[in-house]
Protein backbone atom coordinates (compact mmCIF):
# COMPACT_ATOMS: atom_id res chain seq x y z
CA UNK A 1 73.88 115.89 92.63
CA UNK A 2 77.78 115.48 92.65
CA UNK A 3 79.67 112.94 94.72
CA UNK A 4 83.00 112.34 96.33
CA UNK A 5 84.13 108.66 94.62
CA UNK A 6 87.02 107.10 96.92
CA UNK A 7 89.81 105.71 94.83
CA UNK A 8 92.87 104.61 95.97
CA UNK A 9 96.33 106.45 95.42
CA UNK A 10 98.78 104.24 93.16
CA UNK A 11 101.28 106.91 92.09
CA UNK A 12 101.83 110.61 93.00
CA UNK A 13 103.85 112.95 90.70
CA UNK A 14 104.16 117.35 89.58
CA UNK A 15 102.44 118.25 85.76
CA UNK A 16 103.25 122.06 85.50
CA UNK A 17 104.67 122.51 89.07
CA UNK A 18 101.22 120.55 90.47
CA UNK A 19 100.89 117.87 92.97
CA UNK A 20 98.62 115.21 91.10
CA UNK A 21 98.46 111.45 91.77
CA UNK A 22 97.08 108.60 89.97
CA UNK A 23 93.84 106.73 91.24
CA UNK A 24 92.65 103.19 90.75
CA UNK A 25 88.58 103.49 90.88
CA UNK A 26 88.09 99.91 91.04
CA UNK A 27 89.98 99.62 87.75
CA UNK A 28 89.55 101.98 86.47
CA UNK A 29 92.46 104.95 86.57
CA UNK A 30 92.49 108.26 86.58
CA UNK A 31 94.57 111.59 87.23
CA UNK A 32 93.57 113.88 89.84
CA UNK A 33 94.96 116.82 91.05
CA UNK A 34 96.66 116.53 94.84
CA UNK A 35 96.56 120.09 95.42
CA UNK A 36 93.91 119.81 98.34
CA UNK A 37 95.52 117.01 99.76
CA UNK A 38 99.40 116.75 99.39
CA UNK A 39 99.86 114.59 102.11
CA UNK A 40 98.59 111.65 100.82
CA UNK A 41 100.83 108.52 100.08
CA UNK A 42 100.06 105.65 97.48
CA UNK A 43 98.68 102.93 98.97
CA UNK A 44 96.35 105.62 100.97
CA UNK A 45 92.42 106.34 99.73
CA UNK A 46 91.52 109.79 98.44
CA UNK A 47 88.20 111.26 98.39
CA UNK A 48 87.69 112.34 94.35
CA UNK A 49 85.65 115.11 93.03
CA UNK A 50 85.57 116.80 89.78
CA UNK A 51 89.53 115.91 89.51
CA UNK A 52 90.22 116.81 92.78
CA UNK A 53 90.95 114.71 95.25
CA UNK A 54 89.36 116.25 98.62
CA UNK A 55 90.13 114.07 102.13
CA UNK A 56 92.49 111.08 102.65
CA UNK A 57 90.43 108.23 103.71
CA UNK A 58 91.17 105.15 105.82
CA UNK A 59 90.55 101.88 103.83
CA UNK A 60 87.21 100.65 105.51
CA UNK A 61 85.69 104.16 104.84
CA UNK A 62 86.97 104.14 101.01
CA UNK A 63 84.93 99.83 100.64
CA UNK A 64 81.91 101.60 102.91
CA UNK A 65 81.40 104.63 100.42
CA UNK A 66 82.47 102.43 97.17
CA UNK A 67 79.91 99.66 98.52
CA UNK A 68 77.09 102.32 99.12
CA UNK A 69 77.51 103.49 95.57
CA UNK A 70 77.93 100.56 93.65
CA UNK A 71 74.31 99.57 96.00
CA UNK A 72 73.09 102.95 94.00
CA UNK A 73 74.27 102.28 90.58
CA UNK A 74 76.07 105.59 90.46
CA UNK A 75 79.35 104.31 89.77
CA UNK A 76 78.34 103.84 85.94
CA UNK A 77 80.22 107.47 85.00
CA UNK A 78 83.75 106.16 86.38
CA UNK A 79 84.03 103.66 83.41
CA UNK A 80 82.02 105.95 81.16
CA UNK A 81 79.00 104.03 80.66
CA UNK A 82 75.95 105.64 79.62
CA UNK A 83 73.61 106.28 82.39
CA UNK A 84 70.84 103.54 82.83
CA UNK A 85 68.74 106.76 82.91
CA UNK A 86 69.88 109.73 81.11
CA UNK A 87 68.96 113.32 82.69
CA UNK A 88 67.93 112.15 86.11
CA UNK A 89 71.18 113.02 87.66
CA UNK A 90 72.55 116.39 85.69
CA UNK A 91 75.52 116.89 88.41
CA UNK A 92 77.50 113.63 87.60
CA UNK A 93 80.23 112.16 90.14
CA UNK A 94 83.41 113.98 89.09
């Protein structure tokens, strides 16, 4: 199964003529493409998924969904952690 990871949009800027945006995950950061969503601001939340940031979140969704994962122990593939146990979940979360 894949999931949508909120993250929260510190920095927008163009690679190759694309919207993309940098996105604290907690602390950890990543690049994602703003293609989907060019209306979003730093400082707002972003649905992520496979690189691609999907719907603009309000803040108490973004803790709600981050919470609820974290509850899960699917967050582990953000920081690059091995999963606790391999080949149960073959979709990942981006």
């Amino acid at each position: 199964m894949c999931l949508g990871i909120p993250g929260k949009l510190t920095e927008t800027f163009a690679e190759h003529d694309m919207p993309m945006g940098r996105v604290d995950f907690g602390g950890v950061f990543k690049n994602i493409c703003l293609a989907h969503t060019p209306q979003a601001l730093p400082g707002q939340y972003v649905i992520v998924h496979a690189g691609f940031a999907l719907q603009v979140v309000d803040e108490d969704e973004a803790t709600r969904i981050f919470s609820l994962l974290d509850e899960l122990d699917e967050l582990t593939e953000l920081d690059g952690s091995p999963s606790p146990n391999p080949g149960a979940d073959q979709g990942g979360l981006g």
